[in-house]
C-alpha atoms as a PDB file:
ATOM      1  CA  UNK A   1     146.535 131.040  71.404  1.00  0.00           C
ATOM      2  CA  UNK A   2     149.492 130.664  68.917  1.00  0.00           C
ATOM      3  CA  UNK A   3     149.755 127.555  66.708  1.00  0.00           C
ATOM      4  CA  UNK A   4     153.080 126.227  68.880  1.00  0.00           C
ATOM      5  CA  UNK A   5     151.005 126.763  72.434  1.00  0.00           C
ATOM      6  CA  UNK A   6     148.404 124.537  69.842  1.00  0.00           C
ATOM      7  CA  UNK A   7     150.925 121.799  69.300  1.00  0.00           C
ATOM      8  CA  UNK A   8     152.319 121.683  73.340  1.00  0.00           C
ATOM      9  CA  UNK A   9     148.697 121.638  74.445  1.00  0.00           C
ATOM     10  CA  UNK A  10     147.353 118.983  72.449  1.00  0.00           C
ATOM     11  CA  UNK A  11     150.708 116.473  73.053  1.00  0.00           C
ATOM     12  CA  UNK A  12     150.397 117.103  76.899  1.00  0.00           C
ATOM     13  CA  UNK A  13     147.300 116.109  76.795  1.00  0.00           C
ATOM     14  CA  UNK A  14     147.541 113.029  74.381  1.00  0.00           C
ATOM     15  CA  UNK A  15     149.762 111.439  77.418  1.00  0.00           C
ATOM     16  CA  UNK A  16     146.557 111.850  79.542  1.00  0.00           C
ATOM     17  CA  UNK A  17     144.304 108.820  80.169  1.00  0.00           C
ATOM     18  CA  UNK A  18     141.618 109.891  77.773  1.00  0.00           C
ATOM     19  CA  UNK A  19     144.603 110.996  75.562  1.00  0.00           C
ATOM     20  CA  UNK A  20     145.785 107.829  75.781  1.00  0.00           C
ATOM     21  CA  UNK A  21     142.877 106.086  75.287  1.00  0.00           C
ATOM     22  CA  UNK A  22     142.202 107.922  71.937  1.00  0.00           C
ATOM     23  CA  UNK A  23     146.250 107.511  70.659  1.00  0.00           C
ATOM     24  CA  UNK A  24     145.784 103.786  70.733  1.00  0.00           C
ATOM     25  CA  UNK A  25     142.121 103.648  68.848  1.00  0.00           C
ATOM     26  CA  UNK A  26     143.821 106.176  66.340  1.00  0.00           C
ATOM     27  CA  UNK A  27     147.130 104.283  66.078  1.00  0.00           C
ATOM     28  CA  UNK A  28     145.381 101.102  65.205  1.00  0.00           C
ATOM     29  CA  UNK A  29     143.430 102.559  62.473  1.00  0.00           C
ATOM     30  CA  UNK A  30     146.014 104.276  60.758  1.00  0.00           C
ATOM     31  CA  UNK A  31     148.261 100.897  60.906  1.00  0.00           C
ATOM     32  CA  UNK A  32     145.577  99.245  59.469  1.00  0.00           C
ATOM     33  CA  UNK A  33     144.582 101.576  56.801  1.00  0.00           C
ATOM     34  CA  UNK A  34     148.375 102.446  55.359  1.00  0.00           C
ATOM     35  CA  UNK A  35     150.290  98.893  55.687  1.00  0.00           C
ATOM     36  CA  UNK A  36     148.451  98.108  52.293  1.00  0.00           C
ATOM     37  CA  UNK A  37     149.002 101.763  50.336  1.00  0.00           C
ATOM     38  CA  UNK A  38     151.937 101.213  47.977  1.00  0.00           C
ATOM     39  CA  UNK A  39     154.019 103.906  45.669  1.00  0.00           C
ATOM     40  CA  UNK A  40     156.780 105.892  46.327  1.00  0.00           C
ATOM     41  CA  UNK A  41     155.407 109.243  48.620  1.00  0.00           C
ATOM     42  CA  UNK A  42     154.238 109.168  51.463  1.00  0.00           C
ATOM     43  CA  UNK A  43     153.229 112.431  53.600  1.00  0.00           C
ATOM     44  CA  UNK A  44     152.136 112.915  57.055  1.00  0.00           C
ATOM     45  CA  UNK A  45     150.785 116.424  58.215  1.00  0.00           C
ATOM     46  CA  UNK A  46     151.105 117.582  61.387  1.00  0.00           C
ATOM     47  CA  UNK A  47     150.911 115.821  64.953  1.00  0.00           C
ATOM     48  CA  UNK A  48     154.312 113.871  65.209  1.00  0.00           C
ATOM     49  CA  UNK A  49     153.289 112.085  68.269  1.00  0.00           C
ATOM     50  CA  UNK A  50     151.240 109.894  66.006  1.00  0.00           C
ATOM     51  CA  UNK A  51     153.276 107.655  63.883  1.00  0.00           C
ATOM     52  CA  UNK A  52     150.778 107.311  61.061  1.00  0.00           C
ATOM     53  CA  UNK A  53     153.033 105.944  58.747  1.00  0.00           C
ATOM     54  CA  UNK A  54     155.328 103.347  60.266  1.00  0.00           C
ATOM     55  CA  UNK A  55     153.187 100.777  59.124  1.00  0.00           C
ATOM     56  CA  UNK A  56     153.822 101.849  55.512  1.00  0.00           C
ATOM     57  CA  UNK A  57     156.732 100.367  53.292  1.00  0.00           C
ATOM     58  CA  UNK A  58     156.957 103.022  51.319  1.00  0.00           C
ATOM     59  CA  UNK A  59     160.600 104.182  49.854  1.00  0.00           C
ATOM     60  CA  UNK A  60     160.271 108.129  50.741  1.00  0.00           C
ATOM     61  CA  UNK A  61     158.410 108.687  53.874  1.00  0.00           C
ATOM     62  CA  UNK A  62     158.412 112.702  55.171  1.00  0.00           C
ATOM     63  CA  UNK A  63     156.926 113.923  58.704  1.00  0.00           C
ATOM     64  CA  UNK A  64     155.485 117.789  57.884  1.00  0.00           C
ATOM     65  CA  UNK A  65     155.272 119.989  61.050  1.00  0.00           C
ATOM     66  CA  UNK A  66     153.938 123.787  60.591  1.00  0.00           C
ATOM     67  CA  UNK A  67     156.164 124.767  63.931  1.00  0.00           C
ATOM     68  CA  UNK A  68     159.498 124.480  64.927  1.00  0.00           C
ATOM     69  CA  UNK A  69     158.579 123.137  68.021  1.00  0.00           C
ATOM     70  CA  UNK A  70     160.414 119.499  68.792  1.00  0.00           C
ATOM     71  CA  UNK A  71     156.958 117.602  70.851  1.00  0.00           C
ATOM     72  CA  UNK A  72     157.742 114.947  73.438  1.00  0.00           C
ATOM     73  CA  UNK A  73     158.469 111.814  72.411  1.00  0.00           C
ATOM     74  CA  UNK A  74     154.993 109.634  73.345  1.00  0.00           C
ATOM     75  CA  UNK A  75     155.545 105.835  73.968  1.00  0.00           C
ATOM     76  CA  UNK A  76     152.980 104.262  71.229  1.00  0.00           C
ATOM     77  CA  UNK A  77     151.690 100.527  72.227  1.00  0.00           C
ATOM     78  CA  UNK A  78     152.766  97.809  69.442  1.00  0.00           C
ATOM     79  CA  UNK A  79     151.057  96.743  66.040  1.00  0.00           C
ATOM     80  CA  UNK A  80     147.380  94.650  67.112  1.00  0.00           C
ATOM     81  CA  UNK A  81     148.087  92.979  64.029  1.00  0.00           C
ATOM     82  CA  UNK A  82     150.972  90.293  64.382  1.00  0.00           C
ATOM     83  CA  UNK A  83     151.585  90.679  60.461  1.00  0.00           C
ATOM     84  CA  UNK A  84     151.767  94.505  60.753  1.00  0.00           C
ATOM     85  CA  UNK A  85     155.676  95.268  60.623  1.00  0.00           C
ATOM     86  CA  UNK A  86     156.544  98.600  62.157  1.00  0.00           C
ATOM     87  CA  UNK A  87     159.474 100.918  59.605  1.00  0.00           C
ATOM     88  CA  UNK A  88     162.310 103.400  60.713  1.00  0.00           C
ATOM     89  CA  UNK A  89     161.032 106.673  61.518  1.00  0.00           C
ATOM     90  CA  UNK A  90     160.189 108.897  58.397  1.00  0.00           C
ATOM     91  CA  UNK A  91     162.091 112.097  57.638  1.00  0.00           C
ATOM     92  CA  UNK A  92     161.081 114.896  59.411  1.00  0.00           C
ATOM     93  CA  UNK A  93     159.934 118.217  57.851  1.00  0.00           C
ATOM     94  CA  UNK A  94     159.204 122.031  58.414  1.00  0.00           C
ATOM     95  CA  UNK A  95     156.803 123.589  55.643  1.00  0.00           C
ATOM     96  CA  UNK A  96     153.626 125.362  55.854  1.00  0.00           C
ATOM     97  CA  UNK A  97     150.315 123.837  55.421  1.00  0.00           C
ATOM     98  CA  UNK A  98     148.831 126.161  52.697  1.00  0.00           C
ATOM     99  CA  UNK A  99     151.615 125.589  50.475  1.00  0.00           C
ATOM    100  CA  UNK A 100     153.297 122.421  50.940  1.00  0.00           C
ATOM    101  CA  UNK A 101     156.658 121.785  48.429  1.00  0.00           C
ATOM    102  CA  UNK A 102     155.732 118.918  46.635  1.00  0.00           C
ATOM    103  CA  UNK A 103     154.952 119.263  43.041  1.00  0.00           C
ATOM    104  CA  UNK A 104     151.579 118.236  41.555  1.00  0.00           C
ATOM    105  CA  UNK A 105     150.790 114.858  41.837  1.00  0.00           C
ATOM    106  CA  UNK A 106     153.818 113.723  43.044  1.00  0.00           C
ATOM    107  CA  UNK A 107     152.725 112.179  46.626  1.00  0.00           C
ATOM    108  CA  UNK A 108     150.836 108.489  46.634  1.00  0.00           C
ATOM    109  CA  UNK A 109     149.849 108.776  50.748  1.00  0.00           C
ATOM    110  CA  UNK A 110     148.712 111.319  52.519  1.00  0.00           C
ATOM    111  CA  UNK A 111     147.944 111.002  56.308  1.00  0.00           C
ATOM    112  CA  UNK A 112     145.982 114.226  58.124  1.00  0.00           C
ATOM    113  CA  UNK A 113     145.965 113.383  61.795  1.00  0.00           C
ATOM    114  CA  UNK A 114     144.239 116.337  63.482  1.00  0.00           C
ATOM    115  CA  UNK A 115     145.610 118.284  61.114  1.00  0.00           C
ATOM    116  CA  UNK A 116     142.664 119.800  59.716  1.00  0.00           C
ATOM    117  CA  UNK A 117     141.200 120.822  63.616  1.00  0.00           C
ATOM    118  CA  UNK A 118     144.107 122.878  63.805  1.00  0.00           C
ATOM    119  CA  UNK A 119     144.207 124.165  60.246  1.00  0.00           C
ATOM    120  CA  UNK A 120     144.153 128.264  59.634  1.00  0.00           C
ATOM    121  CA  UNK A 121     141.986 127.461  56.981  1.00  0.00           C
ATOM    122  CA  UNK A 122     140.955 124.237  56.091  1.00  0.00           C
ATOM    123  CA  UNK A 123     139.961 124.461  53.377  1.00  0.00           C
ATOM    124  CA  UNK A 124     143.032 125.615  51.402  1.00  0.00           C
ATOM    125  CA  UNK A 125     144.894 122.790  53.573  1.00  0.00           C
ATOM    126  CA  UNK A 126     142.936 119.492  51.296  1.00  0.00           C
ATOM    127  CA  UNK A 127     143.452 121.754  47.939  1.00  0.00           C
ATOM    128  CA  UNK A 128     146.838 121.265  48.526  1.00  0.00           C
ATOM    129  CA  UNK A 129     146.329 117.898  49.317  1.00  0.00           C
ATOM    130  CA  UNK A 130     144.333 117.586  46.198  1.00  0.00           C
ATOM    131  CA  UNK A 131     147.043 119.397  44.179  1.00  0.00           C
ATOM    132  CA  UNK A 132     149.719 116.666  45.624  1.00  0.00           C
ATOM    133  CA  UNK A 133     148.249 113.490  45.073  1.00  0.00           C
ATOM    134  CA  UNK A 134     148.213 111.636  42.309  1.00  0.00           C
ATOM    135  CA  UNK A 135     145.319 110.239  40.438  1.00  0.00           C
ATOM    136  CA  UNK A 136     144.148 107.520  42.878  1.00  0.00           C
ATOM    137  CA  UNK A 137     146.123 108.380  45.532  1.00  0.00           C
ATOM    138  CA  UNK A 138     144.753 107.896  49.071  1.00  0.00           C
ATOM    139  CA  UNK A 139     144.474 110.409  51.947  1.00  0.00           C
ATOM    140  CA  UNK A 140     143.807 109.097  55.659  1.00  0.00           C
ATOM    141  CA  UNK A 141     141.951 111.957  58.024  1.00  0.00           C
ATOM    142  CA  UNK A 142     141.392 111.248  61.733  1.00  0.00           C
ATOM    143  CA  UNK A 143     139.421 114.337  63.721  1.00  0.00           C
ATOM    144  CA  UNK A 144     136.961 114.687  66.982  1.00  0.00           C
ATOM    145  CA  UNK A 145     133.352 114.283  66.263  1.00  0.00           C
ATOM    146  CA  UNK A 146     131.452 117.405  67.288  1.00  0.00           C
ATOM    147  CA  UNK A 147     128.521 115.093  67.742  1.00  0.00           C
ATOM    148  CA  UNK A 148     130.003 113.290  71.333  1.00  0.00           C
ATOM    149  CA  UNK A 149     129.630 112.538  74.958  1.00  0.00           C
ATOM    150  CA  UNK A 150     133.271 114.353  74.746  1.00  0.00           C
ATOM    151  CA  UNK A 151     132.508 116.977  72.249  1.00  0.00           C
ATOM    152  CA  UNK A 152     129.324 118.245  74.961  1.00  0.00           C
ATOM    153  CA  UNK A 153     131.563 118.164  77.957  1.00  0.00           C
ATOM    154  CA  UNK A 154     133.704 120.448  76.068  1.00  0.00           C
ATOM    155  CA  UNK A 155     131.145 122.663  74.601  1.00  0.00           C
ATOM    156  CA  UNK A 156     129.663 123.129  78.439  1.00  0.00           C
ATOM    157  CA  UNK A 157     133.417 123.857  80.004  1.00  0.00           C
ATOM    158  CA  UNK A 158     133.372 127.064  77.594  1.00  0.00           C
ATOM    159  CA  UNK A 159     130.108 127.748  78.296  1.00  0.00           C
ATOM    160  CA  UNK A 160     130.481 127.968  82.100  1.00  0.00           C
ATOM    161  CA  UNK A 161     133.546 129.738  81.512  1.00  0.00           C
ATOM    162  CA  UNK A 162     131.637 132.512  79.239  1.00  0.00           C
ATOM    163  CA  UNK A 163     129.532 132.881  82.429  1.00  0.00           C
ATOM    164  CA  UNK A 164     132.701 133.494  84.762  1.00  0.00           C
ATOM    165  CA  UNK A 165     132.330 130.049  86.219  1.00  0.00           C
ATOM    166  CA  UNK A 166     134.885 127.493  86.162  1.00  0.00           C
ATOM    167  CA  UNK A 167     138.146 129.531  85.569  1.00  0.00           C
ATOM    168  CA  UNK A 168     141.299 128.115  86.420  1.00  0.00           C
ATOM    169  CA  UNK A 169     139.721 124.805  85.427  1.00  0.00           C
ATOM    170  CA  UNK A 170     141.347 123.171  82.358  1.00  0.00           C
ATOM    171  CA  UNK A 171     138.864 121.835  79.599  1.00  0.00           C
ATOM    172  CA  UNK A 172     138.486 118.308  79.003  1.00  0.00           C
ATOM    173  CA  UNK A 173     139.839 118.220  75.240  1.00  0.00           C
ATOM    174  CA  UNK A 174     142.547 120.765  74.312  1.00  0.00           C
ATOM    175  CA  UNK A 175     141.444 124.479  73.720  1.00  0.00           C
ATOM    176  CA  UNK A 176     142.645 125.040  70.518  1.00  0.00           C
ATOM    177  CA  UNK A 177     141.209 123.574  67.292  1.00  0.00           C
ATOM    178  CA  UNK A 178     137.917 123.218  65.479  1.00  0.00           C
ATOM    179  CA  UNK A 179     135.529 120.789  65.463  1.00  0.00           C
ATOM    180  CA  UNK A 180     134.885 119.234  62.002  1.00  0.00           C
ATOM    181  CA  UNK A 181     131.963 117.018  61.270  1.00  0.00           C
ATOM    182  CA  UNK A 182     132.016 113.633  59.588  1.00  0.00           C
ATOM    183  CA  UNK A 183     129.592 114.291  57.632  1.00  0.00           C
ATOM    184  CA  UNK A 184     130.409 117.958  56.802  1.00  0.00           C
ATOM    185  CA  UNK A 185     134.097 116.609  55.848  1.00  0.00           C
ATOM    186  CA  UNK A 186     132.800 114.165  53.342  1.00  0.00           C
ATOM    187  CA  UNK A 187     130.495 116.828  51.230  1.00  0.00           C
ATOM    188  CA  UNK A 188     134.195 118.879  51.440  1.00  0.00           C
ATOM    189  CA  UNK A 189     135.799 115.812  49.766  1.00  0.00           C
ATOM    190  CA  UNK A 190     133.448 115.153  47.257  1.00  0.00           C
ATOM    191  CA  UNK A 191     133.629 118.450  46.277  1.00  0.00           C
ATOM    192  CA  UNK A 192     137.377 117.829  45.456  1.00  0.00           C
ATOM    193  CA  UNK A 193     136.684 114.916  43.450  1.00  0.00           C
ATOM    194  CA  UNK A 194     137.165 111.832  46.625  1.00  0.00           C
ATOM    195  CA  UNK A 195     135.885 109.011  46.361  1.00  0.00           C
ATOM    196  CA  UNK A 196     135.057 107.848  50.225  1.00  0.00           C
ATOM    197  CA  UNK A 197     136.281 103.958  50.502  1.00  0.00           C
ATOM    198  CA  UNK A 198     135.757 104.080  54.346  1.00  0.00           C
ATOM    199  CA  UNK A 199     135.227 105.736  57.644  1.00  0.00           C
ATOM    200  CA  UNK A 200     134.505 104.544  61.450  1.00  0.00           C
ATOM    201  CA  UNK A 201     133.486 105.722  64.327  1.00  0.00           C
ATOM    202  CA  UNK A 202     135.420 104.954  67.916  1.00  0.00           C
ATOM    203  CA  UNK A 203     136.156 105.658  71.686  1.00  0.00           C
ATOM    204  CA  UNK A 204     132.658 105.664  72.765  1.00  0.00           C
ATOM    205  CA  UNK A 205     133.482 106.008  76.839  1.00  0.00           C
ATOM    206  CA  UNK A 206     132.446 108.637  78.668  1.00  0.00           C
ATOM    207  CA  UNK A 207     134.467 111.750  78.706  1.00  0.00           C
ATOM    208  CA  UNK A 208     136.376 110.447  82.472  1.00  0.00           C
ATOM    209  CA  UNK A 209     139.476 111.759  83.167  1.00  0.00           C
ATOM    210  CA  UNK A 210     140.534 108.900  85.326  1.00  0.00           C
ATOM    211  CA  UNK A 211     142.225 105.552  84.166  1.00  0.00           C
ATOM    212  CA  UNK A 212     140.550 103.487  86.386  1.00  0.00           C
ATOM    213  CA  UNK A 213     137.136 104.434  85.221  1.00  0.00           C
ATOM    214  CA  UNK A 214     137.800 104.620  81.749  1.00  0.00           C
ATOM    215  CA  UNK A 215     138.380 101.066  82.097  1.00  0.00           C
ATOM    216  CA  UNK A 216     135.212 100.573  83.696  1.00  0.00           C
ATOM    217  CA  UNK A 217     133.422 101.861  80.991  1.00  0.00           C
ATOM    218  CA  UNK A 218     135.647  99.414  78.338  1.00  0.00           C
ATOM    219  CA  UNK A 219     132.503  97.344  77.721  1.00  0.00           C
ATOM    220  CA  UNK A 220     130.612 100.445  75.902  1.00  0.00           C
ATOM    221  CA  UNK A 221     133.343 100.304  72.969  1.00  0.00           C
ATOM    222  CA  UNK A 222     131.638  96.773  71.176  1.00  0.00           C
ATOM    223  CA  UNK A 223     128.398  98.332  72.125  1.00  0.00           C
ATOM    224  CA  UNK A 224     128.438 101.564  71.198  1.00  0.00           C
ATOM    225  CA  UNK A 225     130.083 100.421  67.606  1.00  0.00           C
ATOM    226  CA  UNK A 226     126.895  98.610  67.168  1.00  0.00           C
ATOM    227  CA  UNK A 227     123.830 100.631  68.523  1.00  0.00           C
ATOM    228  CA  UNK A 228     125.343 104.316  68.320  1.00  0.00           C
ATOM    229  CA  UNK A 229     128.255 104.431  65.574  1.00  0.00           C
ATOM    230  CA  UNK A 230     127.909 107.689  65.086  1.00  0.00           C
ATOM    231  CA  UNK A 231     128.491 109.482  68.593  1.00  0.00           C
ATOM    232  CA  UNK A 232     132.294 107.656  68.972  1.00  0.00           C
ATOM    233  CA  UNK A 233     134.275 110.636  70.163  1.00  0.00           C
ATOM    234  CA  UNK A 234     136.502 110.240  67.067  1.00  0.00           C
ATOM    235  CA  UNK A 235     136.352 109.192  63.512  1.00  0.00           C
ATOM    236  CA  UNK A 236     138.666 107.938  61.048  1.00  0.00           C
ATOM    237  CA  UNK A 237     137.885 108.304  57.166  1.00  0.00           C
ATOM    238  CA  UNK A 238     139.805 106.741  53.922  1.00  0.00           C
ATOM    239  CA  UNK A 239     139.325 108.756  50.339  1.00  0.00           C
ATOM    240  CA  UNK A 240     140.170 108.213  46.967  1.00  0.00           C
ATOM    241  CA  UNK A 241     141.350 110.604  44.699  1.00  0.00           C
ATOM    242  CA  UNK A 242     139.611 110.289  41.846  1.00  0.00           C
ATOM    243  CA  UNK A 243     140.018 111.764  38.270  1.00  0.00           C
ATOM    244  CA  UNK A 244     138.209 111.502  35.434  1.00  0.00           C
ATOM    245  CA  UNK A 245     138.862 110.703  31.774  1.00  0.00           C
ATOM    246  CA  UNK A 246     138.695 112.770  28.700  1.00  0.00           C
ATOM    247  CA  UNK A 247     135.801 111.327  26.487  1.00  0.00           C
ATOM    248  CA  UNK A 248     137.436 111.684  22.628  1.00  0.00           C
ATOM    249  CA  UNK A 249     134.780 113.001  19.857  1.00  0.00           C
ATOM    250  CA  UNK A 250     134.904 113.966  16.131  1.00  0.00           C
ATOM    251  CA  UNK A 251     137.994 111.862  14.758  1.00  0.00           C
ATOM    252  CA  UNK A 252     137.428 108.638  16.814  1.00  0.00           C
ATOM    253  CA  UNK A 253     133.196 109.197  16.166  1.00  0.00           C
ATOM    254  CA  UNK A 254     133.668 109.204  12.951  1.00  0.00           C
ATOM    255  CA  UNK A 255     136.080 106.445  11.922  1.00  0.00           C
ATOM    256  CA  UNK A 256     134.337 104.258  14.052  1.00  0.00           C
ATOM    257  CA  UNK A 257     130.945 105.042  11.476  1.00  0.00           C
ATOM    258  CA  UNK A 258     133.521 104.469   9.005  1.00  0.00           C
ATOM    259  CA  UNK A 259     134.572 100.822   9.710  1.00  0.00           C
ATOM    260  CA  UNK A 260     130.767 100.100  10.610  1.00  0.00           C
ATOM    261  CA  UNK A 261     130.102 100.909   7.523  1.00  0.00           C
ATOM    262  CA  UNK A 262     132.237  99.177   5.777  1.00  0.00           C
ATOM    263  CA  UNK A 263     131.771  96.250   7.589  1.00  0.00           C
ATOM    264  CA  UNK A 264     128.180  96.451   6.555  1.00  0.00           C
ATOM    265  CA  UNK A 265     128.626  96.716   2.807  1.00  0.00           C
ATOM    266  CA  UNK A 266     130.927  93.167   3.388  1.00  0.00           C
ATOM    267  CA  UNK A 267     128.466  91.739   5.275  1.00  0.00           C
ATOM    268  CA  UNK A 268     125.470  92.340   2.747  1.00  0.00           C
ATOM    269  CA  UNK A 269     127.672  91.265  -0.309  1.00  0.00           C
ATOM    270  CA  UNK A 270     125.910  88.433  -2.307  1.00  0.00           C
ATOM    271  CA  UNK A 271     128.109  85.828  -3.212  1.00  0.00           C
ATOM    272  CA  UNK A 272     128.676  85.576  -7.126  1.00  0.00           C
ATOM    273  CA  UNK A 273     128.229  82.004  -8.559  1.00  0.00           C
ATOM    274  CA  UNK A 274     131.011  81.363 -11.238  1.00  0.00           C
ATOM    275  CA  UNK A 275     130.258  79.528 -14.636  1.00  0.00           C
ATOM    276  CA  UNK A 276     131.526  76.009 -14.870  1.00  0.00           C
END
């Protein structure tokens, strides 16, 4: 499967019920994590159907798609947050992912929607991020968690499949991509020098395919977030980039003895009586 049958696959299904479902959990997160980054940059990679930065205020705002493929508008519901204020659509932008044209450390926001799932190499995608952000920038990464209700319903639709059953029957999640683990991201960040400031776990329904039931099911969503955090079908994670300073030696070491010792020899003067 080519990268543009990618794209069309996984925005037909985002206007599904479970699609659905999973757009609004995402949309809230990312309103609420970038309505408070401030600079100048801001870059969004991949999946225009999210609007992961219309919450942000800042001056130069770019949309990056790696296809040339124009995805169907998706009607997003409104800002949760009455104080959240909603900005004109960003600029949109055709580059590739393994060597986006921004200079180093030039971008203050960078916002990975799904990109990384449908990454050629992932890996090469958050050096560039890396490369691009400046010291204590922020990047905001939303994926599928491998370790799901909705992660095993996919994993057994391939497997019957590899068996010869089930053909002609589409999967529950979109074909192409790969599952990236939480906790396998965050040892790649680290790695990179991030600092993790946050990450959350949501959509804990079962993987139903029906509206009617996936409202049914609405109650496991405070439940789940409190007995199984970890097995939300997605997760949402916030990291610093972090860099550290140069420690100074020899020069600074040594005039710093110097004015310790001097302040020593004052210190230990005796005072001299005069003669009357």
């Amino acid at each position: 499967m080519t990268r543009d049958q990618s794209i069309i696959e996984l925005g037909v299904w985002l206007q599904s019920p479970a699609g659905r479902y999973l757009l609004e959990w995402e949309q809230d997160r990312l309103d609420r994590a970038v309505t408070d980054a401030f600079g100048f940059h801001a870059l969004q990679l991949g999946l225009p159907e999210i609007q992961g930065l219309r919450a942000n205020r800042m001056p130069h705002r770019w949309v990056a798609c790696g296809s040339l493929v124009t995805p169907e508008p998706i009607e997003l519901p409104p800002p949760r947050d009455a104080l959240i204020t909603t900005q004109p659509a960003p600029v949109a932008l055709y580059c590739e992912f393994d060597a986006l044209p921004f200079p180093q450390h030039s971008v203050d926001l960078v916002v990975l929607p799904h990109a990384l799932e449908l990454a050629a190499d992932p890996h090469q995608l958050l050096r560039e991020v890396e490369r691009i952000l400046v010291p204590e920038g922020r990047l905001v990464i939303s994926g599928l968690n491998p370790a799901s209700l909705w992660a095993l319903r996919q994993r057994s639709g391939h497997a019957w499949r590899g068996i010869g059953l089930g053909r002609g029957q589409p999967t529950y999640l979109p074909r192409a991509g790969e599952f990236i683990g939480y906790w396998r991201l965050r040892d790649w960040l680290r790695l990179l020098g991030f600092h993790i400031e946050s990450g959350r776990f949501g959509c804990y329904r079962p993987p139903l395919s029906s509206e009617r039931w996936l409202q049914r099911f609405e109650w496991m969503d405070p439940v789940g977030d409190r007995w199984w955090p970890v097995l939300g079908a997605a997760y949402f994670l916030v990291a610093v980039k972090r860099v550290r300073g140069m420690r100074l030696v020899g020069l600074l070491k040594n005039e710093r003895r110097r004015v310790k010792a001097a302040t020593a020899a004052v210190a230990n003067r005796e005072p001299v009586e005069a003669d009357i």
